[in-house]
Structures are given as C-alpha cells and as structure tokens.
N, C-alpha and C. Protein backbone atom coordinates (compact mmCIF):
# COMPACT_ATOMS: atom_id res chain seq x y z
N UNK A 1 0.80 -1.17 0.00
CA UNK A 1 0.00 0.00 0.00
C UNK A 1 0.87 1.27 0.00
N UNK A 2 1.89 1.38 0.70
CA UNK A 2 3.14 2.44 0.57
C UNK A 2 3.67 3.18 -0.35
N UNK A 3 3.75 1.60 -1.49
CA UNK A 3 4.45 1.80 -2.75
C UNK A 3 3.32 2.46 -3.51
N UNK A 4 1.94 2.58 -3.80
CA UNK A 4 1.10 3.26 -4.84
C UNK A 4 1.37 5.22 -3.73
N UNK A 5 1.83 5.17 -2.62
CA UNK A 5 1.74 6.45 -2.56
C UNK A 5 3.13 6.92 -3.32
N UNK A 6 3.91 6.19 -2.97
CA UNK A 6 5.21 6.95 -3.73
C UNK A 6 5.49 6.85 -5.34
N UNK A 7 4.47 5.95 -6.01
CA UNK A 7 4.01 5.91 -7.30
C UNK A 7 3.58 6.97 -8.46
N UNK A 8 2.99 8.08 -8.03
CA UNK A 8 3.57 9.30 -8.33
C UNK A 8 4.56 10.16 -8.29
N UNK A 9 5.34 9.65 -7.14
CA UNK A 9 6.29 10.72 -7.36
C UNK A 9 7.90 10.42 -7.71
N UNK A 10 7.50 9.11 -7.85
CA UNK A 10 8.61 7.63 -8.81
C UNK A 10 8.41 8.69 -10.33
N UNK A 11 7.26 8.32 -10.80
CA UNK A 11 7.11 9.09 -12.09
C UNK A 11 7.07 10.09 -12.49
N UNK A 12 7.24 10.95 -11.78
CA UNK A 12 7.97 12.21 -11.94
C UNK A 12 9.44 12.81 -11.90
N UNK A 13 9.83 12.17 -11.22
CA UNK A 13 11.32 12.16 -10.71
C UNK A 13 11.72 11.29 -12.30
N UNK A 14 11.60 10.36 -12.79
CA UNK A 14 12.11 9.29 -14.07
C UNK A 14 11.81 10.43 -15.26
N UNK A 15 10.22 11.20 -15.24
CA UNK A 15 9.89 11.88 -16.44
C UNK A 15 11.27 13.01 -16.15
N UNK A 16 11.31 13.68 -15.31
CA UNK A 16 12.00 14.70 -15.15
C UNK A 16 13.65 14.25 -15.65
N UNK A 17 13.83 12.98 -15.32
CA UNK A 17 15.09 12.79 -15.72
C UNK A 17 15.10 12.59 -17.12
N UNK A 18 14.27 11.60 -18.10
CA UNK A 18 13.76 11.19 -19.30
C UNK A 18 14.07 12.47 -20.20
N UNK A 19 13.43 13.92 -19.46
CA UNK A 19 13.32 15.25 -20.58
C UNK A 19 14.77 15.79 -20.20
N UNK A 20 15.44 15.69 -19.40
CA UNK A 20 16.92 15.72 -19.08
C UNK A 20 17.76 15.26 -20.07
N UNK A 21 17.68 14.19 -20.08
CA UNK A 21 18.57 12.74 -20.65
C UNK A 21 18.21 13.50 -22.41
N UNK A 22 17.31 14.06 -22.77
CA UNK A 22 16.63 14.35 -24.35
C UNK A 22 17.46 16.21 -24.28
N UNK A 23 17.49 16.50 -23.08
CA UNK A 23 17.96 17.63 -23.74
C UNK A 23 19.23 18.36 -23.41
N UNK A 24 20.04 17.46 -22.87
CA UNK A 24 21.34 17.78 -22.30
C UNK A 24 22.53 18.13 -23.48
N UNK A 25 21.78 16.47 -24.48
CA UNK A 25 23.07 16.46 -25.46
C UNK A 25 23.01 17.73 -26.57
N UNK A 26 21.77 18.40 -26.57
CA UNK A 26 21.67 19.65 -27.11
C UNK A 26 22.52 20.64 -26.61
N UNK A 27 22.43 20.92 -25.37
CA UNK A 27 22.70 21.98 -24.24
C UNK A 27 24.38 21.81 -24.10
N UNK A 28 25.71 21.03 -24.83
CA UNK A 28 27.03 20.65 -24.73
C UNK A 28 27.01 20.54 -25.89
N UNK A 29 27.86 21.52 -26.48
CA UNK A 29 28.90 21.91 -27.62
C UNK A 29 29.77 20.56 -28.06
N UNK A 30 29.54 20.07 -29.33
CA UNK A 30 30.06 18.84 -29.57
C UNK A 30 31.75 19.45 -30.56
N UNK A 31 31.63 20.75 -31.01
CA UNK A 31 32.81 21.38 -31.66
C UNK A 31 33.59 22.24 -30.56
N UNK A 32 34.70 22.72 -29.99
CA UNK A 32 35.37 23.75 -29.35
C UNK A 32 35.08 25.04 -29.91
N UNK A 33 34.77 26.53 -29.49
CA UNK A 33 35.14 27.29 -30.46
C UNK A 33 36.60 27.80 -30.02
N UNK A 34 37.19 28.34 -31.26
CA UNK A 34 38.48 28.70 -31.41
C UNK A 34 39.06 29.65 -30.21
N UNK A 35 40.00 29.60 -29.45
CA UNK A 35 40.56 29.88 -28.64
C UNK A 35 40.88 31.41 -29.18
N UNK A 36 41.74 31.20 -30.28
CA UNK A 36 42.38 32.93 -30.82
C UNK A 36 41.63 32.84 -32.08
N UNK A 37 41.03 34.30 -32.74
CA UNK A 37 40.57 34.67 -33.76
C UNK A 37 41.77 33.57 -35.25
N UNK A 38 40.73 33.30 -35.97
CA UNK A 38 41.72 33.02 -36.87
C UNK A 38 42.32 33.93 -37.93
N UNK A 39 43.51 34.50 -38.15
CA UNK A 39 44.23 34.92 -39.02
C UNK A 39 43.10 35.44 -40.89
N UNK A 40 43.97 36.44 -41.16
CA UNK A 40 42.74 36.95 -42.60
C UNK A 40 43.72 35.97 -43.53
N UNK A 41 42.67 35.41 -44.21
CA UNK A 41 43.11 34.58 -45.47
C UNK A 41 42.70 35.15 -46.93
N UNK A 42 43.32 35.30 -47.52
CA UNK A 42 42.70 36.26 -49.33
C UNK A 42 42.26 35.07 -49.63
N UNK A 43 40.98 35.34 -49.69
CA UNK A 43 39.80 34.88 -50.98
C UNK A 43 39.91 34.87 -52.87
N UNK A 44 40.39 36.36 -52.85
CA UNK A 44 40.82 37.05 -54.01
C UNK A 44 42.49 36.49 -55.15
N UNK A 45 42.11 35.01 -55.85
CA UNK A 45 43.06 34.28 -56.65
C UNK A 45 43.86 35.32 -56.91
N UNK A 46 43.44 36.24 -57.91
CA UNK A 46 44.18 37.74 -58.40
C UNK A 46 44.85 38.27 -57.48
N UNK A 47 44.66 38.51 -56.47
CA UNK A 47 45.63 39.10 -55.38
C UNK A 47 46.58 38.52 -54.49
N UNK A 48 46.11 36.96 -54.71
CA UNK A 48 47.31 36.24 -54.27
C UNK A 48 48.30 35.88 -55.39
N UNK A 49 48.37 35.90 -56.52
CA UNK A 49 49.37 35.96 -57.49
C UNK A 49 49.79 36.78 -57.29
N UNK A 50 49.26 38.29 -57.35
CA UNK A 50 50.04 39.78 -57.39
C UNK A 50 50.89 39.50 -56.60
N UNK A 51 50.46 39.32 -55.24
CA UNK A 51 51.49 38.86 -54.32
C UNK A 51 52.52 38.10 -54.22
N UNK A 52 52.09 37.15 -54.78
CA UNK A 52 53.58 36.05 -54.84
C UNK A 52 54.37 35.90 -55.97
N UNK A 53 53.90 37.21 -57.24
CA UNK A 53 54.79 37.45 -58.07
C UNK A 53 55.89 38.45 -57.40
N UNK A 54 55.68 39.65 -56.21
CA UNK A 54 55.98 40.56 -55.65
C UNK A 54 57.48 40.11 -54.83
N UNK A 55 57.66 40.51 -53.60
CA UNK A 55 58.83 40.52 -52.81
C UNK A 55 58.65 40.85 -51.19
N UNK A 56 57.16 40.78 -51.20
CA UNK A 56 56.77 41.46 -50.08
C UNK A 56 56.26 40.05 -49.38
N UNK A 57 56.57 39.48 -49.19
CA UNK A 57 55.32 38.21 -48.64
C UNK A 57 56.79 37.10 -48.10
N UNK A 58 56.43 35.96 -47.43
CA UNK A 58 57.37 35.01 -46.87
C UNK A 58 57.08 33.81 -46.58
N UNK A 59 57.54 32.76 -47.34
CA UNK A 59 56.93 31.06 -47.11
C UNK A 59 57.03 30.66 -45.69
N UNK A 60 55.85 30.54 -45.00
CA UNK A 60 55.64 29.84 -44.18
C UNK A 60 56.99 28.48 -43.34
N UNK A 61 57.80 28.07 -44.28
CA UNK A 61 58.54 27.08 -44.31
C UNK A 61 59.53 27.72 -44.10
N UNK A 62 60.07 28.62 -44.29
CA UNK A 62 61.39 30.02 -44.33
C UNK A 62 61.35 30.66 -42.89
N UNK A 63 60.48 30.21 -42.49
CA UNK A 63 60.66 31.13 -41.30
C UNK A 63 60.88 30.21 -39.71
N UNK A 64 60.73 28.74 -40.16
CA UNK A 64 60.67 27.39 -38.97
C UNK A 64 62.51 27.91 -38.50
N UNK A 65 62.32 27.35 -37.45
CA UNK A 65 63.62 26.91 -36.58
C UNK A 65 64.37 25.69 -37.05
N UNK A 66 63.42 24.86 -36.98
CA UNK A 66 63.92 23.30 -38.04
C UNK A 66 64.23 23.66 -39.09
N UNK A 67 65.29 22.47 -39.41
CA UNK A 67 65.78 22.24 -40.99
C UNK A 67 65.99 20.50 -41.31
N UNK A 68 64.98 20.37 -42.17
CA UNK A 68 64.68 19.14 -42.71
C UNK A 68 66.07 18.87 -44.02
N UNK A 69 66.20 17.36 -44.11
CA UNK A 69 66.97 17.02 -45.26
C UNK A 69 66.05 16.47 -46.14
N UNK A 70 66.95 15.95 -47.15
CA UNK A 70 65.83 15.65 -48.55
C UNK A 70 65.24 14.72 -48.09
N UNK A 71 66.15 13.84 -47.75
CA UNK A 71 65.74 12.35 -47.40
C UNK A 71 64.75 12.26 -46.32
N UNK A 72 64.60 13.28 -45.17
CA UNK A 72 63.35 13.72 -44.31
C UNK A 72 61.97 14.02 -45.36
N UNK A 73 61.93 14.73 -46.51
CA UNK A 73 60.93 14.83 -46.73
C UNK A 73 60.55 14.01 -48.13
N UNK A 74 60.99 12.90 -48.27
CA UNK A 74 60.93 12.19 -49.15
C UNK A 74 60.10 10.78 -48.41
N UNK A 75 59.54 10.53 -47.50
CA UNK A 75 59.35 9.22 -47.00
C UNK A 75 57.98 10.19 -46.14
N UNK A 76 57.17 8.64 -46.32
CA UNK A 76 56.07 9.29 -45.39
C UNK A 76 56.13 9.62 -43.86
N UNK A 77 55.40 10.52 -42.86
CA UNK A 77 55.96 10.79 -41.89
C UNK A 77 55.29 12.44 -41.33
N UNK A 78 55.48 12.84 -40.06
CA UNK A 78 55.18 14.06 -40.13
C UNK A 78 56.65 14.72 -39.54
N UNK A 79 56.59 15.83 -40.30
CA UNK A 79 57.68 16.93 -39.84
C UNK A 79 56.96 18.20 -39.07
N UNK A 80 57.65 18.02 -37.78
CA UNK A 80 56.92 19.55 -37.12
C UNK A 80 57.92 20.80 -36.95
N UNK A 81 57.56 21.91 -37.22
CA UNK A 81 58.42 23.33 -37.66
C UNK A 81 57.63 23.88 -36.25
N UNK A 82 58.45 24.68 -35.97
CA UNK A 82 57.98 26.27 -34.87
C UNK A 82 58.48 27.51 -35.49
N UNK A 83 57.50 28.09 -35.59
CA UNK A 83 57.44 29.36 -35.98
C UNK A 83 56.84 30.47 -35.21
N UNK A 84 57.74 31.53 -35.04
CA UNK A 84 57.55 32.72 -34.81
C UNK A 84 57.44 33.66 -35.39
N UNK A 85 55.90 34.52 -35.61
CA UNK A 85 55.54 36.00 -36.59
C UNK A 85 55.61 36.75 -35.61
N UNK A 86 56.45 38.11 -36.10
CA UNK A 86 56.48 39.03 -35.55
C UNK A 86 56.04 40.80 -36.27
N UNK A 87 56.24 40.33 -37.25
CA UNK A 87 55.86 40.88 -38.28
C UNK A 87 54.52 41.30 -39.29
N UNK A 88 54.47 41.74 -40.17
CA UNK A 88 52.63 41.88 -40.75
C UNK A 88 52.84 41.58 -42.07
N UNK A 89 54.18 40.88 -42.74
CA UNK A 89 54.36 40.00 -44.41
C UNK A 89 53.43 39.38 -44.22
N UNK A 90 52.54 39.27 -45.88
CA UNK A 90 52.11 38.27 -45.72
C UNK A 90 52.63 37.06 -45.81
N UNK A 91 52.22 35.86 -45.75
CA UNK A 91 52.48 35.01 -45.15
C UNK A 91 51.95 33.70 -46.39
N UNK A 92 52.90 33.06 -47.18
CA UNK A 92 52.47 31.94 -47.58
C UNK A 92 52.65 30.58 -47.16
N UNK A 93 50.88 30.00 -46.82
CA UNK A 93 51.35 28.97 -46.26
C UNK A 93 50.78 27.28 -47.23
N UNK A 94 51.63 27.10 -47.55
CA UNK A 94 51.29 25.87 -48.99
C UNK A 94 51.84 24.70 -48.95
N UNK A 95 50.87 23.68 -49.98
CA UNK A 95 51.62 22.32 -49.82
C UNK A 95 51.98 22.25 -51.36
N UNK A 96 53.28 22.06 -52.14
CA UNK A 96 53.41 21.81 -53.17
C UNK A 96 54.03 20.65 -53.62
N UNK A 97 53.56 20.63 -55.00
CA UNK A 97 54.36 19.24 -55.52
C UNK A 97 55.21 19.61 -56.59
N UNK A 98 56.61 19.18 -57.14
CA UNK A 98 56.49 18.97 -58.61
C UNK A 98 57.36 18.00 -59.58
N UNK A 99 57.14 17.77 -60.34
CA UNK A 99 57.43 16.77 -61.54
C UNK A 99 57.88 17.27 -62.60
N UNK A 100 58.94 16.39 -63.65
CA UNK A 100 59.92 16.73 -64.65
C UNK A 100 59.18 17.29 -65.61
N UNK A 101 57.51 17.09 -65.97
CA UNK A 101 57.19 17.69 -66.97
C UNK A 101 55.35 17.40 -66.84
N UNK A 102 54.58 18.60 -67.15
CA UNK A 102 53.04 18.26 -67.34
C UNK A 102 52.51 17.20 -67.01
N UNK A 103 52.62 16.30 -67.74
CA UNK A 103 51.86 14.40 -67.85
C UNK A 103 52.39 14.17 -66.69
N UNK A 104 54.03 14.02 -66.52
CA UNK A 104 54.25 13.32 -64.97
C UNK A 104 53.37 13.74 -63.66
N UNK A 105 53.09 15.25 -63.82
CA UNK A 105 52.58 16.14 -63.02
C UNK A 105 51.34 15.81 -62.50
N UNK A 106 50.28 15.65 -63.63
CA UNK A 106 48.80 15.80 -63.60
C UNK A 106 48.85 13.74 -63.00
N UNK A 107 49.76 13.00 -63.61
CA UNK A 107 49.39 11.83 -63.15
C UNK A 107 49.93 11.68 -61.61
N UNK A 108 50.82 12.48 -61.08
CA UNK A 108 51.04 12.02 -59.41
C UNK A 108 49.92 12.52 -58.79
N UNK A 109 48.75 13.89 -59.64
CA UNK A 109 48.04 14.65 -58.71
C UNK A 109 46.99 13.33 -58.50
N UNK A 110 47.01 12.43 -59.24
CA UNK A 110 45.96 11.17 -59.42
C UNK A 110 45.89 10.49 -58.21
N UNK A 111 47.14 10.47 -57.51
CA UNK A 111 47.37 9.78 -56.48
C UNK A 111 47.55 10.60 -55.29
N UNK A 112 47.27 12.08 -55.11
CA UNK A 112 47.77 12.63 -53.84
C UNK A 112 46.72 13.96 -53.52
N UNK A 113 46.00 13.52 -52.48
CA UNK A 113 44.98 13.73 -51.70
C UNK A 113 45.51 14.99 -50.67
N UNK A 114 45.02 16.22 -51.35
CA UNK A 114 45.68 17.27 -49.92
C UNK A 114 44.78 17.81 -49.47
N UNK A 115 45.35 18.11 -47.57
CA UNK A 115 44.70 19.03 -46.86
C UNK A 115 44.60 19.71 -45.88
N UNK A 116 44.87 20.94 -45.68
CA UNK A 116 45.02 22.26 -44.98
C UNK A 116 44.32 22.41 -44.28
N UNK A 117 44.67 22.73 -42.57
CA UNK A 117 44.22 23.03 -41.50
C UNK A 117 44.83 23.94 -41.11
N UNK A 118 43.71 25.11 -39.92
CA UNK A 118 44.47 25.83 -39.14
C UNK A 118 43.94 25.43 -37.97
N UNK A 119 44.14 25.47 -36.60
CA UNK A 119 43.56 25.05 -35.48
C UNK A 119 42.48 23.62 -35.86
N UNK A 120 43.19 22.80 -36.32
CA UNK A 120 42.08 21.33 -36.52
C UNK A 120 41.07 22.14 -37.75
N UNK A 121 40.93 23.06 -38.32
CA UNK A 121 39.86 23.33 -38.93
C UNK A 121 40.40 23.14 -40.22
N UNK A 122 39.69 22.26 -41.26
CA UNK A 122 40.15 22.00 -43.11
C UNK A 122 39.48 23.27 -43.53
N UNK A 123 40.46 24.16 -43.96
CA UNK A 123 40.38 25.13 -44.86
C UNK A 123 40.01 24.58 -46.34
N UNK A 124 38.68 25.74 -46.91
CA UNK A 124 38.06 24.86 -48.20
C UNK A 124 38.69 25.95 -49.42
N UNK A 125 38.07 25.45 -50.71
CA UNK A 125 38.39 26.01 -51.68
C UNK A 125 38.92 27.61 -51.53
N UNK A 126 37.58 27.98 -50.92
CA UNK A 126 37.41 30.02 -51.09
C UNK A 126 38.92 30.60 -50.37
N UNK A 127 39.64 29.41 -49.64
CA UNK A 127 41.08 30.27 -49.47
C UNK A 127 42.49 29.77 -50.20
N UNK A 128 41.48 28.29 -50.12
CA UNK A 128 42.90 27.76 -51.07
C UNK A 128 43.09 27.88 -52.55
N UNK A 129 44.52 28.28 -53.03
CA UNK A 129 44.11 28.70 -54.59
C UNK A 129 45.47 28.17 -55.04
N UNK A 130 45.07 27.39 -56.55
CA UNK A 130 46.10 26.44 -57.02
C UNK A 130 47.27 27.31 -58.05
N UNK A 131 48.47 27.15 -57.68
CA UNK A 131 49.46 28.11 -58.60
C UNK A 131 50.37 27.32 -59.32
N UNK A 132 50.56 27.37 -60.12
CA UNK A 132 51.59 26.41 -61.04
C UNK A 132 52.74 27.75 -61.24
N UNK A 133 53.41 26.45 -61.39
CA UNK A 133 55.04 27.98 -61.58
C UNK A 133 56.05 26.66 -61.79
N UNK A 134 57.61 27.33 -62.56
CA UNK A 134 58.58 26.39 -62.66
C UNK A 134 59.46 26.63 -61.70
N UNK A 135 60.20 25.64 -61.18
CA UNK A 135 61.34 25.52 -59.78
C UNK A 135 62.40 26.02 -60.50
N UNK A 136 63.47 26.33 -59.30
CA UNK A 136 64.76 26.87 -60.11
C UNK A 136 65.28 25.84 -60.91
N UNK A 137 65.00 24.29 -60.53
CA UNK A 137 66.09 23.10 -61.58
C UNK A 137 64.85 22.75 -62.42
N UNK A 138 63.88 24.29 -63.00
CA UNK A 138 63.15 23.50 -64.51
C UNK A 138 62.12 22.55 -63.95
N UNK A 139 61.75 22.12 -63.25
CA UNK A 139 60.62 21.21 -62.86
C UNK A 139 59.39 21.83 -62.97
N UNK A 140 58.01 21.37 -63.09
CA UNK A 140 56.99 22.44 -63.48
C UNK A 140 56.26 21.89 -62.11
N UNK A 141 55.98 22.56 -61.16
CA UNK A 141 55.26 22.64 -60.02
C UNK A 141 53.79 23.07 -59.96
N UNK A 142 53.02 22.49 -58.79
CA UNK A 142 51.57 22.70 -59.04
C UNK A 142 51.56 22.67 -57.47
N UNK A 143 50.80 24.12 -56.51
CA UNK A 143 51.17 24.40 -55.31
C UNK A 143 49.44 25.00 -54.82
N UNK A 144 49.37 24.35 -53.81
CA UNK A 144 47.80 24.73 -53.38
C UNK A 144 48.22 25.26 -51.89
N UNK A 145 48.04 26.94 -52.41
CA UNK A 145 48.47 27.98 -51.23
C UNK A 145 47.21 28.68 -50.84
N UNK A 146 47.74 28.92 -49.35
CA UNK A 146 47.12 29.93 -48.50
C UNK A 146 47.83 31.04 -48.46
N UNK A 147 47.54 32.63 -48.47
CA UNK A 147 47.74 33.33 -48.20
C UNK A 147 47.20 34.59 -46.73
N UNK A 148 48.03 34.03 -46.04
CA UNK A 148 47.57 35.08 -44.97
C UNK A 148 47.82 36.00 -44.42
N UNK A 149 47.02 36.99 -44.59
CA UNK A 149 47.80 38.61 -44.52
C UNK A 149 47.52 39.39 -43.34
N UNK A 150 46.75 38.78 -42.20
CA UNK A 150 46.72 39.47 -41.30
C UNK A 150 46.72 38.46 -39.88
N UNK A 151 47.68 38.62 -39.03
CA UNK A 151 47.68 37.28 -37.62
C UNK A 151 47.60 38.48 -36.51
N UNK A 152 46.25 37.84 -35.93
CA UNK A 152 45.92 38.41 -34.61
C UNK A 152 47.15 37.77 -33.79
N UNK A 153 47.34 38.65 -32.47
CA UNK A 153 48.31 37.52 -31.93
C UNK A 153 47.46 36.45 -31.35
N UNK A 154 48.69 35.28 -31.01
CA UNK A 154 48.33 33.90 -30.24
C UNK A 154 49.26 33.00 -31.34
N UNK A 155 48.49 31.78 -30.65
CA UNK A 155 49.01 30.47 -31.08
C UNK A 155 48.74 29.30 -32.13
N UNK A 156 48.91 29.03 -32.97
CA UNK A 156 47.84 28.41 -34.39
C UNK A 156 48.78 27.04 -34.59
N UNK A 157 48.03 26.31 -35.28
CA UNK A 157 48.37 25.02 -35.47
C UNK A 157 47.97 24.72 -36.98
N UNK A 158 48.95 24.86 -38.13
CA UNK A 158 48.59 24.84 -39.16
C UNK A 158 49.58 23.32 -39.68
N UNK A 159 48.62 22.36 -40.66
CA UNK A 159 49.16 21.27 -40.93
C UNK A 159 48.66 21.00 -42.56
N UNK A 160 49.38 20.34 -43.16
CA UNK A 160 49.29 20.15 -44.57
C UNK A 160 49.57 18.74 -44.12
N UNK A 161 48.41 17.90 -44.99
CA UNK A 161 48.55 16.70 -45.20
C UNK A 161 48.50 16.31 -46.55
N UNK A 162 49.51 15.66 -47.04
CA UNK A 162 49.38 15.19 -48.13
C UNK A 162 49.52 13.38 -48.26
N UNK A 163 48.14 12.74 -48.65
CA UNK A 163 48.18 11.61 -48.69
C UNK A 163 48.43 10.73 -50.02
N UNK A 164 49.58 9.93 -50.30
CA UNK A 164 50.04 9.23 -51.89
C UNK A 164 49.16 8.13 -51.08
N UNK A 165 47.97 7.64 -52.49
CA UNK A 165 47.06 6.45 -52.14
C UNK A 165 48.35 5.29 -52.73
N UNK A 166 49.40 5.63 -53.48
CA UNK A 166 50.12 4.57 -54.11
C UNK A 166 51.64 4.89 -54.44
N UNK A 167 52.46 4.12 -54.93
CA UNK A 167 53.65 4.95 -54.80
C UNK A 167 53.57 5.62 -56.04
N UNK A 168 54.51 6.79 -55.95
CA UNK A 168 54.48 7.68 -57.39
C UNK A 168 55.89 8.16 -57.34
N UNK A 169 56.34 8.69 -58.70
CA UNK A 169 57.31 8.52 -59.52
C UNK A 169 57.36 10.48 -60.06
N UNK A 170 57.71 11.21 -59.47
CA UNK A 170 57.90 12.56 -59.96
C UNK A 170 58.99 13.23 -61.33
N UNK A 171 59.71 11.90 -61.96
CA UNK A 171 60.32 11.49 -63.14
C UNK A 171 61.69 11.40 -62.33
N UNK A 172 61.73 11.67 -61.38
CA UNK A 172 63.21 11.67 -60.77
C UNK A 172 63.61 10.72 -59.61
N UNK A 173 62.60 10.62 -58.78
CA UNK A 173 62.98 9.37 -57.68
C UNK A 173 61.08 8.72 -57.51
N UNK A 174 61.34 7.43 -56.73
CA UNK A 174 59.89 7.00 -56.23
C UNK A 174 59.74 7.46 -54.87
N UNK A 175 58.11 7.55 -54.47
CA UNK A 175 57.85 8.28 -53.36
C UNK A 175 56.81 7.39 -52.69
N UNK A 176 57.09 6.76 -51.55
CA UNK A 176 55.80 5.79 -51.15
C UNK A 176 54.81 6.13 -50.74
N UNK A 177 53.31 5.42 -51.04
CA UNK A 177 52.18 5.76 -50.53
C UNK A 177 52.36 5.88 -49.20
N UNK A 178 52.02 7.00 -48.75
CA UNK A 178 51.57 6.84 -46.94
C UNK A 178 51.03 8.68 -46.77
N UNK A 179 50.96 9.08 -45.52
CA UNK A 179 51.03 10.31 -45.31
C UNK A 179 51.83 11.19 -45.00
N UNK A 180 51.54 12.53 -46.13
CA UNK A 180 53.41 13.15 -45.64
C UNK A 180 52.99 14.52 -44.75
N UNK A 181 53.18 14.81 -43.96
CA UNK A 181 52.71 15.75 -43.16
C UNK A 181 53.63 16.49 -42.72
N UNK A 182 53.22 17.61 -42.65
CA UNK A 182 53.85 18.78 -42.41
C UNK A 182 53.47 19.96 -40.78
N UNK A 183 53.45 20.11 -39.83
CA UNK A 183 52.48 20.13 -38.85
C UNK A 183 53.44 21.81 -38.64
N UNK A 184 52.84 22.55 -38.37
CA UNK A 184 53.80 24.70 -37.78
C UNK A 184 52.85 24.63 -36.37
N UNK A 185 53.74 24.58 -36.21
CA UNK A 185 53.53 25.65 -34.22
C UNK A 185 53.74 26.65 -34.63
N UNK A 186 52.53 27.53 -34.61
CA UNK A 186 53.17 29.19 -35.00
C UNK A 186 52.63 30.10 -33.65
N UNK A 187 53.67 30.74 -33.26
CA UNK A 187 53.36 31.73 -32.50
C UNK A 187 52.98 32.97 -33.16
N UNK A 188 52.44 34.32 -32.85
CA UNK A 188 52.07 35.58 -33.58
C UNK A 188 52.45 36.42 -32.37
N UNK A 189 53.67 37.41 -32.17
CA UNK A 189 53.98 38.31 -30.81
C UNK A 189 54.16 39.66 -31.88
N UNK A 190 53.17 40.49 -31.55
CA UNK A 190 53.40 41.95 -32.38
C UNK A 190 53.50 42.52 -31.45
C-alpha cells in the first residue's frame, strides 16, 4: 500500500530525468570554439598571385627553426616546424608538388589527396588557390596555397597533409604511398 503512494512521485522524478537525458546532449557543444581569432586569409586568386609574383610576402617554411633534409621529406611521416611572426608579411602557407614535366605532373596529382588546416579546422576552396610555376632546376610545379595577410596575436596550429594512395614517380625518384605531413607551431607576438 506504501508503494502506490510513492508511485507518483517515482514518475515524476524518471519523467523529469527522461526530458533531461533528451535535452542535455543539445545543451554541450560537440565542436570547441576557437581559442584565438583566426588569421585573414585572401579569398581574391588575383591578389594572391600579385602577391607572390611581388617581394613582399614570406613562405611559411622560411621562417621554422627546423631544418629538414631531402631524405626527411621524401618518406612518409610528419615533420613539425615552430614558428615565430612578428611581423605583418604576408604570409604563404602551402603544400606543393612537382614533376619533370606536365603528364608526370597531372598523373602524381591522381594519387595525392591534400589538406590544410588551421587550429584542426580544413580550410576549403574560397582560401585555397592552385598556382603552377617552374622551380629553379626546370621542374613544373603545381602548389595549393594559403595566403595570410593578417595574424591576430596567439598560437595556431597549421598542418598540410598530403596523402600518396600509391607509390608515385615525380620522373626523378619513387615516393611511397603513406602520409606526408607537415604540422607549424606558429606563435604571432606583435
């Protein structure tokens, strides 16, 4: 007889938890938001050529503490750089490839899967913009850059992944399928 008095208030206490349990996972952020503003990236293809035809701007890779050998960036693997901006250059930050001639070119792109992050976030088309240009030893290169022209200060985590689904052949050495990664600790102190 006890139990039908506390029988209401069994089922209230369960409902109350029931509309809990339904609306909690709403109420907790399943993404982080970004700690520091992220950095201005040009949208504008045309103005990132102007630029990197210019003298005013600085590869991302030029400015690390580390210094990689060939044979480091020839094998799959990640390489991590630290970098310090102190400065307001802009800033190119890119993953490139290149090969002895066109055909070799367009057939390694067959096999190699890239992609650009800043803070864990994949940067999409509207910043990334594809530049072809020739290397100093004549090779014809094909380079999918970011340009960033303005760093709030703080701390950023920018990574280029480039994945070979198979091994490939750039007319000059073989390169094995795996992931080649590239990972910047960048600081920004203005």
């Amino acid at each position: 007889m006890k139990a039908r008095e506390y029988l209401p208030k069994f089922v209230m206490i369960m409902s109350a938890l029931l509309v809990m349990s339904c609306l909690l996972p709403g109420m907790i952020p399943f993404t982080r938001e970004p700690q520091t503003p992220l950095p201005t990236m040009e949208k504008n293809a045309n103005t990132v050529i102007e630029v990197l035809n210019g003298q005013d701007w600085q590869p991302l890779g030029a400015l690390a503490q580390e210094k990689y050998t060939e044979e480091d960036y020839a094998k799959p693997g990640t390489l991590t750089y630290t970098v310090n901006i102190t400065d307001d250059k802009p800033t190119n930050f890119s993953y490139g490839w290149c090969a002895v001639d066109e055909e070799t070119l367009r057939q390694n792109f067959e096999h190699i899967d890239v992609k650009l992050f800043i803070n864990d976030h994949e940067l999409g088309n509207d910043v990334i913009h594809n530049v072809r240009r020739a290397s100093p030893d004549n090779l014809l290169c094909h380079s999918l850059v970011v340009l960033i022209t303005e760093w709030p200060a703080g701390e950023y985590k920018l990574e280029a992944v480039a994945t070979f689904d198979e091994q490939i052949n750039d007319g000059l050495a073989d390169y094995e399928a795996g992931d080649y990664i590239a990972v910047y600790n960048v600081t920004v102190e203005k």
